[in-house]
N, C-alpha and C. Protein backbone atom coordinates (compact mmCIF):
# COMPACT_ATOMS: atom_id res chain seq x y z
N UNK A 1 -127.27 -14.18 -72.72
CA UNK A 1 -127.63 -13.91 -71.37
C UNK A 1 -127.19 -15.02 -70.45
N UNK A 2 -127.31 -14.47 -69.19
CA UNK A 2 -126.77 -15.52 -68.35
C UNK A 2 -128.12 -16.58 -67.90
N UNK A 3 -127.60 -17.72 -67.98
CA UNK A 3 -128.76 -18.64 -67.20
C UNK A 3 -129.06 -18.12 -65.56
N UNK A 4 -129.66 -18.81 -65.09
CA UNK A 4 -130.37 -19.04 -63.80
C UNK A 4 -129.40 -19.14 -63.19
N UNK A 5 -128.91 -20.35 -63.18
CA UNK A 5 -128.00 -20.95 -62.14
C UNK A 5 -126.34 -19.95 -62.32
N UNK A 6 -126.17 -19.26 -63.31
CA UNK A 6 -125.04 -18.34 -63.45
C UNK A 6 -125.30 -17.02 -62.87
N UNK A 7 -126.20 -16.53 -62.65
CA UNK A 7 -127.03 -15.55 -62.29
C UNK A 7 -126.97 -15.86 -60.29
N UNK A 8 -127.23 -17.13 -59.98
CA UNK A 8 -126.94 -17.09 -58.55
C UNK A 8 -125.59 -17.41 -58.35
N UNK A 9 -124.88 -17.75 -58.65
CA UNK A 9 -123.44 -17.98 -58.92
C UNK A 9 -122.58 -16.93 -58.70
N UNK A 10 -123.06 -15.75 -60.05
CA UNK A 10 -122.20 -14.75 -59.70
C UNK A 10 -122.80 -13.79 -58.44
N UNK A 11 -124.37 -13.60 -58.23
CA UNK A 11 -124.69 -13.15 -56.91
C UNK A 11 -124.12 -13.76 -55.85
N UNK A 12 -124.00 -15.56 -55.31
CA UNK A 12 -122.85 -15.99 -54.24
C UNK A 12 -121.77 -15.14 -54.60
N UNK A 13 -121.06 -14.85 -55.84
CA UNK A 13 -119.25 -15.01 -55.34
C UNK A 13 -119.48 -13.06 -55.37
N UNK A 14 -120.61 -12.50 -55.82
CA UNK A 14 -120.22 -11.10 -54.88
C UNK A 14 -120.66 -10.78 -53.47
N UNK A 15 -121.55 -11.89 -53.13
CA UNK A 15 -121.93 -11.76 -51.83
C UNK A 15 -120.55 -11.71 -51.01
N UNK A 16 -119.75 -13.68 -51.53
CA UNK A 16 -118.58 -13.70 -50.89
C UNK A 16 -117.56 -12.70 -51.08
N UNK A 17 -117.36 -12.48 -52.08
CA UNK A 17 -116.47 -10.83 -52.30
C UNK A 17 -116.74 -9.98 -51.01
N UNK A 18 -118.19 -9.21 -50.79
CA UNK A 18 -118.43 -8.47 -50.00
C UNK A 18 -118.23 -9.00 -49.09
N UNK A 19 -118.65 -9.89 -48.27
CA UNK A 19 -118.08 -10.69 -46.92
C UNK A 19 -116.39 -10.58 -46.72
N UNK A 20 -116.21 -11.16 -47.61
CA UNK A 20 -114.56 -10.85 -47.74
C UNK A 20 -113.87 -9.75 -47.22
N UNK A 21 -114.14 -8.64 -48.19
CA UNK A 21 -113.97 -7.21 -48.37
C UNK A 21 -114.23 -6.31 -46.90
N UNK A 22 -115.68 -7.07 -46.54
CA UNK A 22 -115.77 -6.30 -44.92
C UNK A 22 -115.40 -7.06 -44.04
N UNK A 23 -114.46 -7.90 -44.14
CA UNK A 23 -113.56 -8.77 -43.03
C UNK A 23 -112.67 -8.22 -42.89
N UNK A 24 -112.09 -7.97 -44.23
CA UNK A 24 -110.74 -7.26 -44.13
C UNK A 24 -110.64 -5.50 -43.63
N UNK A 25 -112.02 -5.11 -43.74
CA UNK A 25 -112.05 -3.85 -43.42
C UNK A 25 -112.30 -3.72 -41.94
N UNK A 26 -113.16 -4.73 -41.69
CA UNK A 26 -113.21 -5.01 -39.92
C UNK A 26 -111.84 -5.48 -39.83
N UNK A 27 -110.97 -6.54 -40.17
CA UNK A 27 -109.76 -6.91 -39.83
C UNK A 27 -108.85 -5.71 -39.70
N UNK A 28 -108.43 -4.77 -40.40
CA UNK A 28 -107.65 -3.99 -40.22
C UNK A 28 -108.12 -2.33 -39.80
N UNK A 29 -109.53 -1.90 -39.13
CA UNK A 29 -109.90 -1.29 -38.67
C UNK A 29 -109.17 -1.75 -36.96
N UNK A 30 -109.50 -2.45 -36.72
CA UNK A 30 -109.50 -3.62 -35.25
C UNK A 30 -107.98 -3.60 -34.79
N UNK A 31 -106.91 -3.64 -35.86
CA UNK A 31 -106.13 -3.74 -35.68
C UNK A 31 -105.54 -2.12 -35.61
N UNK A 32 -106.26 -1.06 -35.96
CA UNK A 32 -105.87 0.00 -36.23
C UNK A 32 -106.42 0.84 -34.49
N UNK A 33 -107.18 0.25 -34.31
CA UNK A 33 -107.96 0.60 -33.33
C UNK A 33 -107.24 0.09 -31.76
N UNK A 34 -106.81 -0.89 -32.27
CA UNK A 34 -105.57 -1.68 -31.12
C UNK A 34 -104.53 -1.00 -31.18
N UNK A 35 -103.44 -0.23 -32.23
CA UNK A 35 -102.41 0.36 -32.15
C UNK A 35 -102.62 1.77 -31.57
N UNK A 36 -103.80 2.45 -31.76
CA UNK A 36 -104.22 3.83 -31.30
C UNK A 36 -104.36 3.37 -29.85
N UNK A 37 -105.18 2.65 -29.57
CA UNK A 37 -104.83 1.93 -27.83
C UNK A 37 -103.93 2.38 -27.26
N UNK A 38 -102.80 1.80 -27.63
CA UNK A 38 -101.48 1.30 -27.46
C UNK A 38 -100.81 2.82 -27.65
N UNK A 39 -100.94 3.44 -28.48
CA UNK A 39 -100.32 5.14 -28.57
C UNK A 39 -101.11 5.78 -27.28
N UNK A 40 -102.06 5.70 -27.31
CA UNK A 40 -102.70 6.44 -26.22
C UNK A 40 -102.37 6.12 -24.98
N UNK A 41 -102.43 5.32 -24.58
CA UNK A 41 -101.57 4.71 -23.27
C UNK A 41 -100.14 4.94 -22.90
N UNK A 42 -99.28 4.99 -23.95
CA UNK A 42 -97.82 5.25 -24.18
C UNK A 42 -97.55 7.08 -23.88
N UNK A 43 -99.37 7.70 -24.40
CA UNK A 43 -99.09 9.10 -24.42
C UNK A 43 -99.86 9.75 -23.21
N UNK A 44 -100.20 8.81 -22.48
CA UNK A 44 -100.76 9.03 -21.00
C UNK A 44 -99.67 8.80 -20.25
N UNK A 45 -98.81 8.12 -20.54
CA UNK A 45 -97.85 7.53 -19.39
C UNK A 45 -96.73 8.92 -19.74
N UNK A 46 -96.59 9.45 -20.71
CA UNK A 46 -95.45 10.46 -21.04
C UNK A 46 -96.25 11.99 -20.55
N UNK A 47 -97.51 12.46 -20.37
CA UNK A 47 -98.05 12.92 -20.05
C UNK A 47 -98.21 13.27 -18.63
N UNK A 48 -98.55 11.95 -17.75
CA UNK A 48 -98.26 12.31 -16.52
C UNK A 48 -96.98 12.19 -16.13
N UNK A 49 -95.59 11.73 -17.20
CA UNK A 49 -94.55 11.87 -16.52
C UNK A 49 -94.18 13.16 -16.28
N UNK A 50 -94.66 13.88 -17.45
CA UNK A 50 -93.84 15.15 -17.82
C UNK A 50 -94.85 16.48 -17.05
N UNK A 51 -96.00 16.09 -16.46
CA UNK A 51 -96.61 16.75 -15.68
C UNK A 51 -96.15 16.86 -13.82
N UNK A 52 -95.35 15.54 -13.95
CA UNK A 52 -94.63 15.22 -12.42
C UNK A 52 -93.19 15.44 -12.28
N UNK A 53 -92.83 15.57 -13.92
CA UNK A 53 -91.57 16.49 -14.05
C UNK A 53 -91.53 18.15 -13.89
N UNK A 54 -92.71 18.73 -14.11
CA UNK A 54 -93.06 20.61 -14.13
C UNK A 54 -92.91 20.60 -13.06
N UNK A 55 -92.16 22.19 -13.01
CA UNK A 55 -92.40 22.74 -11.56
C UNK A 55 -94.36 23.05 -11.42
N UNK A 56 -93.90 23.36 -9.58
CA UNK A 56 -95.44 23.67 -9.21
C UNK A 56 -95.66 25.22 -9.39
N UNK A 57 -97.31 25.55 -10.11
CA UNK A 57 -97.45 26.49 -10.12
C UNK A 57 -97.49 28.05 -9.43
N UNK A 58 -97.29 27.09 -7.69
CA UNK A 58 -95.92 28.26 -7.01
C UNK A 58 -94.92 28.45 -7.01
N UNK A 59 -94.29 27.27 -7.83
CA UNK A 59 -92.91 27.52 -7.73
C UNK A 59 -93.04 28.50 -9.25
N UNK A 60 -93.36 28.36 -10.23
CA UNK A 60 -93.35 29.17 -11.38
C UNK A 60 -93.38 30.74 -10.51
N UNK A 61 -94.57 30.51 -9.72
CA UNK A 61 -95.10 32.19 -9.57
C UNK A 61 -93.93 32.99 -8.72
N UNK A 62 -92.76 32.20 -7.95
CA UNK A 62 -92.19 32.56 -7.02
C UNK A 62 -91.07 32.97 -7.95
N UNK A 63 -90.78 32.13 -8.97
CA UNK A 63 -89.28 32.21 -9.82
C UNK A 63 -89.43 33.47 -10.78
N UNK A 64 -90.88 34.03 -10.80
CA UNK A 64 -91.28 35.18 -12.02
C UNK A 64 -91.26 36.26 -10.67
N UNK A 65 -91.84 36.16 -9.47
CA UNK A 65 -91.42 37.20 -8.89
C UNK A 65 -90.13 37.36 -8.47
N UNK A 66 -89.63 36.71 -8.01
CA UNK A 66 -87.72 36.96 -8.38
C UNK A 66 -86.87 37.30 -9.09
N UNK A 67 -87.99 37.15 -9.96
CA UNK A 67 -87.06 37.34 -11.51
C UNK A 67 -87.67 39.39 -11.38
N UNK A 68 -88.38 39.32 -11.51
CA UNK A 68 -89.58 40.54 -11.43
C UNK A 68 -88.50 42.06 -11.06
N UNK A 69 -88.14 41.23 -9.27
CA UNK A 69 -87.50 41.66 -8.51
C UNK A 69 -86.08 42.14 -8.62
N UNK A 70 -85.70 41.37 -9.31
CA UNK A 70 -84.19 41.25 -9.70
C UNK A 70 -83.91 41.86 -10.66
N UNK A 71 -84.88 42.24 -11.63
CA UNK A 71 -85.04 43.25 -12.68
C UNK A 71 -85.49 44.52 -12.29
N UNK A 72 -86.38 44.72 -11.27
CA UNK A 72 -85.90 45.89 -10.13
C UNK A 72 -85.33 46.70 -10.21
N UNK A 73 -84.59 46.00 -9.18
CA UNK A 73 -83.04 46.11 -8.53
C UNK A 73 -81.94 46.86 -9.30
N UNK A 74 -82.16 46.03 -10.72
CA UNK A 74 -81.01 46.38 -12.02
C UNK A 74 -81.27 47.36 -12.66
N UNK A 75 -82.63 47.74 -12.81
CA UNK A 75 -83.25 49.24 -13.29
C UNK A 75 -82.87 50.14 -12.42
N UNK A 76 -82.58 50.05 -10.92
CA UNK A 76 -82.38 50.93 -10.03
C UNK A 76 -80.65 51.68 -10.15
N UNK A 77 -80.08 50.56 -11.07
CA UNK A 77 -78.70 51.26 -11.22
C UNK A 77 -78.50 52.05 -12.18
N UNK A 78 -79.48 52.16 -13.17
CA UNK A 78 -79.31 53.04 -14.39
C UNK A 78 -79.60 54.57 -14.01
N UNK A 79 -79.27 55.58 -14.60
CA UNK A 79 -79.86 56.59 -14.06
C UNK A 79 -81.20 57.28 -14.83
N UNK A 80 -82.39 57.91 -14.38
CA UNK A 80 -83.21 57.94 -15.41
C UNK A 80 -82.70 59.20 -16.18
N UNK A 81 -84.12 59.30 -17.16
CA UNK A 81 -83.52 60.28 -18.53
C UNK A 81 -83.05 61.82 -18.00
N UNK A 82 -84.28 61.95 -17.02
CA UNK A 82 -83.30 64.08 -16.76
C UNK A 82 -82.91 63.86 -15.29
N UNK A 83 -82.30 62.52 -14.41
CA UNK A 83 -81.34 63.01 -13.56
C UNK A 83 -80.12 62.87 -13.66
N UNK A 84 -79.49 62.53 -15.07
CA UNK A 84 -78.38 63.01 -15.03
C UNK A 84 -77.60 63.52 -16.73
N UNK A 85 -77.28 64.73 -16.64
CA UNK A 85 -76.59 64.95 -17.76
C UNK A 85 -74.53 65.49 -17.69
N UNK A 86 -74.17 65.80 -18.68
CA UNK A 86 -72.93 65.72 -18.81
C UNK A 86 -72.11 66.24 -17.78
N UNK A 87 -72.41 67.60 -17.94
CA UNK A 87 -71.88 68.69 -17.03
C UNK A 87 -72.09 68.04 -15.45
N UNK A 88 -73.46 67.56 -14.64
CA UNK A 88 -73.15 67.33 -13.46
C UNK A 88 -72.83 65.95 -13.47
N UNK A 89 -72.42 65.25 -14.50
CA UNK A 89 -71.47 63.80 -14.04
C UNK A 89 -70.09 64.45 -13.64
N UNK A 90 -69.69 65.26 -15.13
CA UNK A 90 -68.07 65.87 -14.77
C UNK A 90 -68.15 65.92 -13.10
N UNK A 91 -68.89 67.27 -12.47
CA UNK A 91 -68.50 67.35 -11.44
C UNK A 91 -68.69 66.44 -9.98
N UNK A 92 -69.64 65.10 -10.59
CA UNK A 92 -69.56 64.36 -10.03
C UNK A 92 -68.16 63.30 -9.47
N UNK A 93 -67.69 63.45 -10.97
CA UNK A 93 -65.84 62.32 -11.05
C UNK A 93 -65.12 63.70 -10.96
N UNK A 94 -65.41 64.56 -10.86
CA UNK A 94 -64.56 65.62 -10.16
C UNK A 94 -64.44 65.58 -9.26
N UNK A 95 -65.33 65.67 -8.22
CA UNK A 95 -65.17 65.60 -6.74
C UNK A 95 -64.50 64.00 -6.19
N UNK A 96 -64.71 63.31 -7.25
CA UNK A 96 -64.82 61.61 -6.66
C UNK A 96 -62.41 62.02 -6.81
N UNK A 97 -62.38 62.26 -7.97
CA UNK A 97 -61.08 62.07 -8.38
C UNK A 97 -60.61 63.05 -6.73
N UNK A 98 -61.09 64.24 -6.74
CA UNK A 98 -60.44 65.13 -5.67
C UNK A 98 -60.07 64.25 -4.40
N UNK A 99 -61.40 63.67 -4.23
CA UNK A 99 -61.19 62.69 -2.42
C UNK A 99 -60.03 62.25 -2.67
N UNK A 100 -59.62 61.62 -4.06
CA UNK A 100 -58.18 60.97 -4.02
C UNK A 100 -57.25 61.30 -3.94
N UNK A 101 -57.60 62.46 -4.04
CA UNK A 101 -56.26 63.37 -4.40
C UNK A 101 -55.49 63.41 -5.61
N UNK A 102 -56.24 63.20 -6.67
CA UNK A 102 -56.25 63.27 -8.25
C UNK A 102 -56.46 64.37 -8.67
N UNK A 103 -55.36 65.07 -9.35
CA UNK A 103 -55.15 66.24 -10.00
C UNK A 103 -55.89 65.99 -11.42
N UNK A 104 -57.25 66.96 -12.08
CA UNK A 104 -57.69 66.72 -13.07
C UNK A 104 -56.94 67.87 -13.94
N UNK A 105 -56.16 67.20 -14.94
CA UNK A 105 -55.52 68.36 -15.63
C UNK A 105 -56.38 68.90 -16.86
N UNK A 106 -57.02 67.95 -17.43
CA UNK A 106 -58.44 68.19 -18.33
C UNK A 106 -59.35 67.22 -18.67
N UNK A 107 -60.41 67.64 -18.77
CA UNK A 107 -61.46 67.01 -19.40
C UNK A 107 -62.91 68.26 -20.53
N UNK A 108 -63.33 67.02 -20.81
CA UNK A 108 -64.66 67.69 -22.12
C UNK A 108 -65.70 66.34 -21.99
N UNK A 109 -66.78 66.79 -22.21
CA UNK A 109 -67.77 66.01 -22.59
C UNK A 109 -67.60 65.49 -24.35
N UNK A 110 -67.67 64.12 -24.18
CA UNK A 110 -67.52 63.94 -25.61
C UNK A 110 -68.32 63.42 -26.38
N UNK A 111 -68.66 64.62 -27.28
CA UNK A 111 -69.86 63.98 -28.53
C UNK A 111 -70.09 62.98 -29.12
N UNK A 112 -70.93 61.84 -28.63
CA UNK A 112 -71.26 60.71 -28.82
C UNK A 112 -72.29 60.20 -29.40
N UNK A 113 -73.13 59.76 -30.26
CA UNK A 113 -74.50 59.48 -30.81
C UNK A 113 -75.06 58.06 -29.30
N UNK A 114 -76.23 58.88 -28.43
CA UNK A 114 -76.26 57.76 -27.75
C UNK A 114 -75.33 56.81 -26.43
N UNK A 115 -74.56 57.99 -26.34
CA UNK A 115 -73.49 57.90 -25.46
C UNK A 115 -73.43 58.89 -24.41
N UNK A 116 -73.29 58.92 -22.96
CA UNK A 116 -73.01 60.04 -22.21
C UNK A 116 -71.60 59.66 -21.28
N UNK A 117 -70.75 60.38 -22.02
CA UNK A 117 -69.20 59.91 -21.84
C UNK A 117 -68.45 61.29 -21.73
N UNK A 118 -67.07 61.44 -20.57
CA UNK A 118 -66.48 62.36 -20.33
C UNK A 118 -65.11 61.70 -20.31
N UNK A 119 -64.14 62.96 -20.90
CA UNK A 119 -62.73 62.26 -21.11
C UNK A 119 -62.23 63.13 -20.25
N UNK A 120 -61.28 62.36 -19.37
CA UNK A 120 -60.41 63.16 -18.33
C UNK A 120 -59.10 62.70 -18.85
N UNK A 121 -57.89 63.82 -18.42
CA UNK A 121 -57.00 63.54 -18.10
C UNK A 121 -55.88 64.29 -16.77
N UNK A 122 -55.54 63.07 -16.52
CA UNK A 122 -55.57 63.05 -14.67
C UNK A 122 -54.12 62.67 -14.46
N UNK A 123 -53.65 63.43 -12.68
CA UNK A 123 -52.27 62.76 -12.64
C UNK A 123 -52.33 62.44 -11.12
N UNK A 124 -51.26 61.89 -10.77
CA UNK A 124 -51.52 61.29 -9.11
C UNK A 124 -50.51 60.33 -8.70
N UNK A 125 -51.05 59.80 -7.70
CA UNK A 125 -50.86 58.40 -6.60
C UNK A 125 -51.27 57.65 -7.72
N UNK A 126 -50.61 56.85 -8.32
CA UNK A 126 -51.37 55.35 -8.44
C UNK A 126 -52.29 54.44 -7.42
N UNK A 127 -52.37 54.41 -6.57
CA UNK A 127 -52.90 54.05 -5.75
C UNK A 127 -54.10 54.54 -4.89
N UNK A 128 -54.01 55.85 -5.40
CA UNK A 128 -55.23 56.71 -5.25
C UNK A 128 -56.56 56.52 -6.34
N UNK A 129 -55.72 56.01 -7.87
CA UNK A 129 -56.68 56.08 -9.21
C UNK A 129 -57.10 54.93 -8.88
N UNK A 130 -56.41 53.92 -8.31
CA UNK A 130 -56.61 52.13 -7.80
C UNK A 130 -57.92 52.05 -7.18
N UNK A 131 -57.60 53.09 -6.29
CA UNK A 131 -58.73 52.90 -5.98
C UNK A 131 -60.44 53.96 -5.85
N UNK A 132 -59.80 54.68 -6.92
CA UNK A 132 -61.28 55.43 -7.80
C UNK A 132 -61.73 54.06 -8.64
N UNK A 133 -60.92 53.55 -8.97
CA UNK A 133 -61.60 52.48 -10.07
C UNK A 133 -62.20 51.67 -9.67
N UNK A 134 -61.66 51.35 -8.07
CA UNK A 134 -62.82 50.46 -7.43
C UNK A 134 -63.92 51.00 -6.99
N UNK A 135 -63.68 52.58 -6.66
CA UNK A 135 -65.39 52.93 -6.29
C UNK A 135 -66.21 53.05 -7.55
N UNK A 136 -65.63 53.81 -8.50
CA UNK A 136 -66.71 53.15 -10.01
C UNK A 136 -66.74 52.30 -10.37
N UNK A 137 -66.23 51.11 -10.71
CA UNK A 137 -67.06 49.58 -10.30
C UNK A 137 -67.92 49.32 -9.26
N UNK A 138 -67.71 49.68 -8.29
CA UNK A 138 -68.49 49.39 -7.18
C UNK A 138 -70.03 50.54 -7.26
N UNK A 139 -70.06 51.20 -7.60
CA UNK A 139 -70.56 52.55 -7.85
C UNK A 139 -72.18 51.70 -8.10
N UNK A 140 -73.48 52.58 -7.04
CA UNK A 140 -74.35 51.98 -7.05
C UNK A 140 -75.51 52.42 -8.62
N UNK A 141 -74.28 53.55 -8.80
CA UNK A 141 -74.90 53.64 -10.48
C UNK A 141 -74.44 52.78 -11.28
N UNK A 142 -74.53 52.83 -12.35
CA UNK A 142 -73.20 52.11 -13.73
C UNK A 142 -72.86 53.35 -14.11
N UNK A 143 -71.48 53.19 -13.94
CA UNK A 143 -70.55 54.24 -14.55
C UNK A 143 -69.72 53.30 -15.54
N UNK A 144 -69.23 53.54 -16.35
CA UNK A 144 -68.90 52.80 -17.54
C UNK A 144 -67.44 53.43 -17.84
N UNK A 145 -66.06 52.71 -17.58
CA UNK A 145 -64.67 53.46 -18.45
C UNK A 145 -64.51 52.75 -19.65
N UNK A 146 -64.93 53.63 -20.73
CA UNK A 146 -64.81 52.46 -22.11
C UNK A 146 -63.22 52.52 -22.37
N UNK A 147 -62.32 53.60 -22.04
CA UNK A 147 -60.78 53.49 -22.28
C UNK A 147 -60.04 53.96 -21.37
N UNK A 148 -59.10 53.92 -21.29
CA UNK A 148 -58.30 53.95 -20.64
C UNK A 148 -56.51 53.72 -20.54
N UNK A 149 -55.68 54.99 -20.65
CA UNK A 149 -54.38 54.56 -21.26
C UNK A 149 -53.58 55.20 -19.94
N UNK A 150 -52.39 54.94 -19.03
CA UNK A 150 -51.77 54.69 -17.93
C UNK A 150 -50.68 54.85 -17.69
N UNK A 151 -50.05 55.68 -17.95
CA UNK A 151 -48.45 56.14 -17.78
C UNK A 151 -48.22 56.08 -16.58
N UNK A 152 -47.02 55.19 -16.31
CA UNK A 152 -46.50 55.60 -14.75
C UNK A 152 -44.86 56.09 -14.99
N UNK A 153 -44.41 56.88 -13.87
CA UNK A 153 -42.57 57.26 -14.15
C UNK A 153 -41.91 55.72 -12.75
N UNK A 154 -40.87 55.74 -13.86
CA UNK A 154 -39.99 54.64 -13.59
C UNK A 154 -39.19 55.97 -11.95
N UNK A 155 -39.83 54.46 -11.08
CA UNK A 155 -39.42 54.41 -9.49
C UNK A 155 -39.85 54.76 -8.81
N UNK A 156 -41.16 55.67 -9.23
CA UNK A 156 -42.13 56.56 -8.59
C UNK A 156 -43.60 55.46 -8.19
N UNK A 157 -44.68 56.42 -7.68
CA UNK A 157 -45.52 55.75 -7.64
C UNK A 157 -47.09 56.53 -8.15
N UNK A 158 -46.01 57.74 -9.27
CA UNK A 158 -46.60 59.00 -10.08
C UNK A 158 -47.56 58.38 -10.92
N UNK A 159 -48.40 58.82 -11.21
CA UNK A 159 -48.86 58.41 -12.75
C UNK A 159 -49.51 59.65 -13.41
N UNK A 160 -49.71 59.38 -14.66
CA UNK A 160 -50.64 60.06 -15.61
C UNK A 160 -52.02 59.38 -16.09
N UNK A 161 -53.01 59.56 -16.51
CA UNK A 161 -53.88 58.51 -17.35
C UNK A 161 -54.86 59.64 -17.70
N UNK A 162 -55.11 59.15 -19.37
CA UNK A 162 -56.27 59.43 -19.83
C UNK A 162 -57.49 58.21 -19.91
N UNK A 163 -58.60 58.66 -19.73
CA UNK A 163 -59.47 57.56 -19.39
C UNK A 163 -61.17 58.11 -19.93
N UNK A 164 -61.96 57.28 -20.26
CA UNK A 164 -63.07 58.29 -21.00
C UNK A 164 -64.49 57.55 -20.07
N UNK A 165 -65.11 58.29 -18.95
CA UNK A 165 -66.00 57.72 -18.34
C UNK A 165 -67.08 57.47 -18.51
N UNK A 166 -68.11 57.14 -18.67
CA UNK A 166 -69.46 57.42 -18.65
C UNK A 166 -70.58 56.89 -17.82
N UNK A 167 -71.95 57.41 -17.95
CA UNK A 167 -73.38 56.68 -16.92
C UNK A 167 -74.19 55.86 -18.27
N UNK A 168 -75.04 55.64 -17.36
CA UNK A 168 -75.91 54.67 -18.25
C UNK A 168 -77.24 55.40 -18.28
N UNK A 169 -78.04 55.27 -18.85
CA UNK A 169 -79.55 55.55 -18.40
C UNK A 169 -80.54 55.15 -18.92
N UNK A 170 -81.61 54.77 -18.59
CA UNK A 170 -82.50 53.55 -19.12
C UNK A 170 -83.29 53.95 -20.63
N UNK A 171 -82.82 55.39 -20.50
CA UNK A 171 -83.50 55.31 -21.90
C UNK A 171 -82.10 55.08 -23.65
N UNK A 172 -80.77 55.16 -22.80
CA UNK A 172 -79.70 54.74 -24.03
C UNK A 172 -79.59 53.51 -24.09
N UNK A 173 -79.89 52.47 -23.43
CA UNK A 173 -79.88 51.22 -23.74
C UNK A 173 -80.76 50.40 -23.88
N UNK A 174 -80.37 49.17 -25.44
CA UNK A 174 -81.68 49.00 -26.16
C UNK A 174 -82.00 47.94 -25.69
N UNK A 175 -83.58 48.36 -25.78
CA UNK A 175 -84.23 46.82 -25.03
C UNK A 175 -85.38 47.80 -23.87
């Protein structure tokens, strides 16, 4: 057994142990507690930067109604599902080709999965089709020429073209 005096001996050196032990646990708590400081401050300062970098919550509300708006606008060019089908587009670029004075020598609606497309073939002014093509581009619908092939006669200002037209409508396109 241990004597007396070994008995307080090893009670001092676990006292000092424990003293020790919670120095170092206060020591590097303290120091842990100082670096979280130091993050927190670093993440306040990035915080209000990046809060003085956001737009203002009118400006958000103004850029979503614009946006809103502008998506509108772009729905307004499609045509919806029953105002327009095959037959009265034909006679729609029928009449358009006539103003030009574009002879339609034939056309058909052409069977498409998801497509509402008409193939003409047409003869004329070049300069008359010049400028059908700018009113269907310009066209406050979307009219769509997915092809288009262009014969002209050498010296003339004749042409031929087959060309395959179509509309859009909000329910054939995905999304």
């Amino acid at each position: 057994m241990l004597a007396k005096r070994e008995k307080i001996l090893l009670g001092v050196l676990i006292g000092v142990i424990g003293v020790c032990a919670g120095g170092i646990g206060i020591a590097l708590g303290t120091e842990r507690l100082a670096t979280a400081g130091e993050k927190a401050v670093r993440y306040e300062e990035q915080i209000r930067k990046l809060a003085q970098s956001l737009p203002s919550e009118a400006d958000i509300t103004a850029q979503r109604d614009a946006l809103q708006m502008e998506l509108a606008k772009g729905k307004q060019r499609f045509y919806s599902a029953g105002e327009m089908n095959p037959y009265l587009f034909g006679t729609l670029v029928k009449k358009e080709l006539a103003a030009h004075d574009i002879t339609v020598v034939r056309y058909q609606v052409v069977d498409q999965k998801n497509a509402n497309s008409l193939e003409f073939s047409v003869s004329g002014n070049v300069r008359s089709f010049v400028m059908f093509l700018k009113e269907v581009s310009e066209s406050p619908k979307y009219w769509t020429i997915s092809s288009l092939t262009l014969n002209m006669r050498e010296g003339t200002s004749a042409f031929t073209a087959a060309f395959r037209i179509g509309y859009e409508t909000l329910d054939s396109q995905s999304g």
